[in-house]
Protein backbone atom coordinates (compact mmCIF):
# COMPACT_ATOMS: atom_id res chain seq x y z
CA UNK A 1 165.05 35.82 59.60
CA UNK A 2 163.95 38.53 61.56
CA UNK A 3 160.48 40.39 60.55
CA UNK A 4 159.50 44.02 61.11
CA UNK A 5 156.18 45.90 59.96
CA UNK A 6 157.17 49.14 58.69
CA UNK A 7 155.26 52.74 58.67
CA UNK A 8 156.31 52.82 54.48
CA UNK A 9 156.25 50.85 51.90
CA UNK A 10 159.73 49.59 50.92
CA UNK A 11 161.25 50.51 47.27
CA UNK A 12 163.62 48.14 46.20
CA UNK A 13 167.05 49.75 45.40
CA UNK A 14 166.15 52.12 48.51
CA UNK A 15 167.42 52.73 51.56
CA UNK A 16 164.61 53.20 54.37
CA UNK A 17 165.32 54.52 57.84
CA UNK A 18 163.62 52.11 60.11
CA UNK A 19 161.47 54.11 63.22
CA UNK A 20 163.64 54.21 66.51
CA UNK A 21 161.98 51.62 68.44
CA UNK A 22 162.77 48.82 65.95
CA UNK A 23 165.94 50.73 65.94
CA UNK A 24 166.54 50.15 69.17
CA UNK A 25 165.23 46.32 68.78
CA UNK A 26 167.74 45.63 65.90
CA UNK A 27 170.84 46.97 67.69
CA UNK A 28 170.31 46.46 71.62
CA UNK A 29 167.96 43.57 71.78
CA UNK A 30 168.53 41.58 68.40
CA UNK A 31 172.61 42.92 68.00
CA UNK A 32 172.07 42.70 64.68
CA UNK A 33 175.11 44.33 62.41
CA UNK A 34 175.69 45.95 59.51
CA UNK A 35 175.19 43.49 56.58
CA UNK A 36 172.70 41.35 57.91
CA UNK A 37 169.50 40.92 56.40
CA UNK A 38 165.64 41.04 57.68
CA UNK A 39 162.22 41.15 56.28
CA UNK A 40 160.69 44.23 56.07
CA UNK A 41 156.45 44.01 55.97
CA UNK A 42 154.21 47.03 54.88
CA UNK A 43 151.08 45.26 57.05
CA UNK A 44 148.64 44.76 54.19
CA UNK A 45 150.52 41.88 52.36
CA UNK A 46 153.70 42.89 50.92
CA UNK A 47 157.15 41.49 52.27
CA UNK A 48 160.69 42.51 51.27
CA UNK A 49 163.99 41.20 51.90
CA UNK A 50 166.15 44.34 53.30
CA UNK A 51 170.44 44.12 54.17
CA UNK A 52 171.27 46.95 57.20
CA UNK A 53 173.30 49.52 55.57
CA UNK A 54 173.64 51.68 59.00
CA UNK A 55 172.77 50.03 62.97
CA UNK A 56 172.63 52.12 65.84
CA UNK A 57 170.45 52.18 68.67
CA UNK A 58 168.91 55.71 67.32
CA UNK A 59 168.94 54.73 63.86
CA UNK A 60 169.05 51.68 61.42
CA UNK A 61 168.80 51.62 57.78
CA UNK A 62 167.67 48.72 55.47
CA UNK A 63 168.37 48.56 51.82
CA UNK A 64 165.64 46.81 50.14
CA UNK A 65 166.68 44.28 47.77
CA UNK A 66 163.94 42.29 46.73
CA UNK A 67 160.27 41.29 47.30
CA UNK A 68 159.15 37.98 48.99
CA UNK A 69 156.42 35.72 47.31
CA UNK A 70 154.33 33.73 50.27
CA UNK A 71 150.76 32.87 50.70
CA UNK A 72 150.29 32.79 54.17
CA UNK A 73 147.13 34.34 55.28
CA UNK A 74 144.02 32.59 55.71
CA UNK A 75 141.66 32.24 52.64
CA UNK A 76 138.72 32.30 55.55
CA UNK A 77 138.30 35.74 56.46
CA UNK A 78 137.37 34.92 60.01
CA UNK A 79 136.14 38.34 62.52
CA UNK A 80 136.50 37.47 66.09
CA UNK A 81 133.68 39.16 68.39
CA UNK A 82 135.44 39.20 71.46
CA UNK A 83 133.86 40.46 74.73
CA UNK A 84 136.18 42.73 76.64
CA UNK A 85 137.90 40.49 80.02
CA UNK A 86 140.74 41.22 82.00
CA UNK A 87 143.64 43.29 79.72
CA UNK A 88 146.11 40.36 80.37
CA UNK A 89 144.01 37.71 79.29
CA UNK A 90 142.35 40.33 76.72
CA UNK A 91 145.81 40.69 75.28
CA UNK A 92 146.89 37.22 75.37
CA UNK A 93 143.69 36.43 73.51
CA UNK A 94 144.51 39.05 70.74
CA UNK A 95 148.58 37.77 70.55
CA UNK A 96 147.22 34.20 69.58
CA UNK A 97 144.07 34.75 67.56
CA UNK A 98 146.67 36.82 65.50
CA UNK A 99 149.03 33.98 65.31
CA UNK A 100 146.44 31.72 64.07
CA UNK A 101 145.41 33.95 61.65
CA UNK A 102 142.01 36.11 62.21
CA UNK A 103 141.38 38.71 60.04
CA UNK A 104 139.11 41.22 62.30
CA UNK A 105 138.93 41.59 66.20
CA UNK A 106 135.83 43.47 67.29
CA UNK A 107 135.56 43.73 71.21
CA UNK A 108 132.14 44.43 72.86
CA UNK A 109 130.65 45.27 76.17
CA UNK A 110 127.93 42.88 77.41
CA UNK A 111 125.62 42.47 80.42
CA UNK A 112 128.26 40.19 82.66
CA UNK A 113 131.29 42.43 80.99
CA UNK A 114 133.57 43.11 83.73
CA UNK A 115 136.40 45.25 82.31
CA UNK A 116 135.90 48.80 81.09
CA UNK A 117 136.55 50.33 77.95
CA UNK A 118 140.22 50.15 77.03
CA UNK A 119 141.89 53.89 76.67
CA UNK A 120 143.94 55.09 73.47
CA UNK A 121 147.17 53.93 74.90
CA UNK A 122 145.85 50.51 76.05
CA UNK A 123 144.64 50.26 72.04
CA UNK A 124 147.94 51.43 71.19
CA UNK A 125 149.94 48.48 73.21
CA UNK A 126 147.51 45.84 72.43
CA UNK A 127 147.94 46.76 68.58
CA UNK A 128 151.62 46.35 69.25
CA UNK A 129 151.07 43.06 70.45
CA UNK A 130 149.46 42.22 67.55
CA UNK A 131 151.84 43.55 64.76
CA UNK A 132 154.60 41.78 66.90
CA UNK A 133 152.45 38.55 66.80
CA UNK A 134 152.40 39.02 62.35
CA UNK A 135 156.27 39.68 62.83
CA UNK A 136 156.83 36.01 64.61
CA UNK A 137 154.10 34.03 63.29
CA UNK A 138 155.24 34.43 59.38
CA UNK A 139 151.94 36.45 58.66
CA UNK A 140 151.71 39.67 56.43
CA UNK A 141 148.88 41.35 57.41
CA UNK A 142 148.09 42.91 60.19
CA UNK A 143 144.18 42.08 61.81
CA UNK A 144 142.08 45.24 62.32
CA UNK A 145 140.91 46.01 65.79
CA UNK A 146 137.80 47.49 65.65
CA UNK A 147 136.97 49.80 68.47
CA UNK A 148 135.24 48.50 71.33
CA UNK A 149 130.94 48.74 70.72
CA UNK A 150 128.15 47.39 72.78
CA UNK A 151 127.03 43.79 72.24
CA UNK A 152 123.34 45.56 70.26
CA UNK A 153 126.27 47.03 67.65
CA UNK A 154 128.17 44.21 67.10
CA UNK A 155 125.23 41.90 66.87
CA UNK A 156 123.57 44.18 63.86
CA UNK A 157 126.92 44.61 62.32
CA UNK A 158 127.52 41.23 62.07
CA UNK A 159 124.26 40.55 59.99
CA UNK A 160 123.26 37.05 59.56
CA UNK A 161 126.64 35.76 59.49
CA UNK A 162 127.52 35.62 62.99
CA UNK A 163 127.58 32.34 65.44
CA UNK A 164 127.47 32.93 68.76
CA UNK A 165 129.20 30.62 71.01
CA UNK A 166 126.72 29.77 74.39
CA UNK A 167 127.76 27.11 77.07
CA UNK A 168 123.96 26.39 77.70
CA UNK A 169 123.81 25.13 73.66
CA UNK A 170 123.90 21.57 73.59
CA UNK A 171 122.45 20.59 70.51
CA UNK A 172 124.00 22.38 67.86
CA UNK A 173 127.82 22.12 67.64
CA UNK A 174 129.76 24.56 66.43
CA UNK A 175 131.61 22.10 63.28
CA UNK A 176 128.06 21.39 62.50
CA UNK A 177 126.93 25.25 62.41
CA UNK A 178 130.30 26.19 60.19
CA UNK A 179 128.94 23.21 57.64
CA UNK A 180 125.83 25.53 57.02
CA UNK A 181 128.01 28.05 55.50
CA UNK A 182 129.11 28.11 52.05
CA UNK A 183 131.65 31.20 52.12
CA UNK A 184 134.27 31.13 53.66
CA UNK A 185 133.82 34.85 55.64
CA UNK A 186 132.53 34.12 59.07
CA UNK A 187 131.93 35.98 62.69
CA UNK A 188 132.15 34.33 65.33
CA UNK A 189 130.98 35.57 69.10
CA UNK A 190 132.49 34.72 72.47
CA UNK A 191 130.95 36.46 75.75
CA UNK A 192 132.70 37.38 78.58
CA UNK A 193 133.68 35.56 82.14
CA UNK A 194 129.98 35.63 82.75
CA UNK A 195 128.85 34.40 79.73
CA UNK A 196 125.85 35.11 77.83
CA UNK A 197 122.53 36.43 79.43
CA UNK A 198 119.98 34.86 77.66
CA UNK A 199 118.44 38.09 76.82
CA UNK A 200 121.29 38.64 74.68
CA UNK A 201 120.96 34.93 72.98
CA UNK A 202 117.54 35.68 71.99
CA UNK A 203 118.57 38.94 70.61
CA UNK A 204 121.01 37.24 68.53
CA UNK A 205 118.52 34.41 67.60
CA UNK A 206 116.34 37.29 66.50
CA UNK A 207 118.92 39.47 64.37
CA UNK A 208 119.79 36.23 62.45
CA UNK A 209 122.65 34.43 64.08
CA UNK A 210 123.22 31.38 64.32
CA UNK A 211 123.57 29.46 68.15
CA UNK A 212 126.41 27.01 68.62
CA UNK A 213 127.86 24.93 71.66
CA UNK A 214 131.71 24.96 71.20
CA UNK A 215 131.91 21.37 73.58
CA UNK A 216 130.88 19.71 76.71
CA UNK A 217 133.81 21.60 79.08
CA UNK A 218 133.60 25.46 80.21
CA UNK A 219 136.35 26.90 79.07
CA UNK A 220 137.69 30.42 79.79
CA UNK A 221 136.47 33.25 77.77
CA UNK A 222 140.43 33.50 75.99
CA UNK A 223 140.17 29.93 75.42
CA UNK A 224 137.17 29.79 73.99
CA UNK A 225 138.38 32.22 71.51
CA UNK A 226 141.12 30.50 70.34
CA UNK A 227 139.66 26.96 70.27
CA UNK A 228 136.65 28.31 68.01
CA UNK A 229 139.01 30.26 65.45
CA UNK A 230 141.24 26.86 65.14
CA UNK A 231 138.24 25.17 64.58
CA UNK A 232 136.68 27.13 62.01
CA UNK A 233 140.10 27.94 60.28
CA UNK A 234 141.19 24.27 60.47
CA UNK A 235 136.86 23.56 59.07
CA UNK A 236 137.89 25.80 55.82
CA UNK A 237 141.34 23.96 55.58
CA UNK A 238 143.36 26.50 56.66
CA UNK A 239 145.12 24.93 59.04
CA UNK A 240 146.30 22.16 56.69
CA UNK A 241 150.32 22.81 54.80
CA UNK A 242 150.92 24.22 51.85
């Protein structure tokens, strides 16, 4: 069934006029009719089951009928300290980390960062990306994206519960650093194309995080994103069924 966040919250026995772009979704890219039903999501949890009362490509209303009970979000509340790449592979990075199910995406600028700053509309789109990403993946809450700080301001906000992922770490792994934590709230860092100066891993050593190798191969900076948040999700079993 087909899954839309919402700008309100659904009422059941209301109608709700869905905004024009999912308008235009539902009738000229889904063909969706009059009668059918959907999943309507208020992006903090809640999901109701909806029937079309009215489809046009200006305009479609849902009726909400009745609320949907599903546990699907992570119990590990995992934030992903992403330094900024290139916007495709930037984007790509934030459609499958929210997919898998992170819960915060802070990007940074470091010392080898590469890409600039994003601007308000590139925020815009890549938070689209994301709320489409909940829509498919069966999720009900949409990850915050932070905006973008330096890698000094994520480092302090992250206290001492940060690991930071460095391809010249090869004695600690990073299942072995997740088995020092007890909680199940983690942050985890990834630097850019460049890596990691170690200025910056001493830094980090110094404000309290932890070190970690994520495996013998280089990866790419999108990669190595994904493969740590599987790992730590799948660490606090939630990558196991239900």
């Amino acid at each position: 069934m087909h899954r839309f966040i919402v700008p309100e919250t659904p009422v059941i026995g209301m109608d709700l006029i869905l905004p024009s772009d999912i308008s235009h979704q539902i009738a000229r890219v889904l063909r969706l009719h009059d009668g059918d039903e959907v999943r309507l999501l208020d992006s903090v949890g809640g999901e109701w089951t909806a029937s079309l009362t009215q489809v046009s490509p200006t305009q479609c209303v849902a009726h909400a009928m009745s609320t949907v009970e599903s546990d699907p979000e992570p119990t590990a509340k995992v934030t992903l300290y992403a330094a900024l790449i290139k916007y495709d592979r930037f984007e790509f990075m934030l459609q499958k980390a929210t997919e898998l199910g992170v819960h915060r995406i802070v990007p940074f600028v470091s010392a080898y960062t590469n890409a600039r700053p994003p601007s308000d509309s590139r925020v815009t789109r890549w938070v689209r990306v994301m709320a489409e990403a909940v829509e498919q993946s069966g999720r009900t809450i949409l990850p915050e994206l932070a905006p973008t700080s330096t890698f000094n301001e994520a480092v302090v906000s992250a206290g001492h519960s940060g690991i930071l992922l460095w391809e010249a770490e090869d004695k600690l792994s990073l299942r072995d650093a997740l088995g020092r934590y007890d909680g199940a709230d983690v942050s985890l860092f990834v630097g850019p194309e460049g890596g990691f100066r170690s200025d910056e891993v001493d830094s980090a050593k110094s404000a309290g995080l932890t070190i970690a190798g994520i495996g013998p191969r280089i990866v790419r900076a999108e990669t190595a994103s994904i493969a740590a948040l599987t790992m730590t999700l799948a660490h606090f079993g939630d990558m196991d069924p239900r």
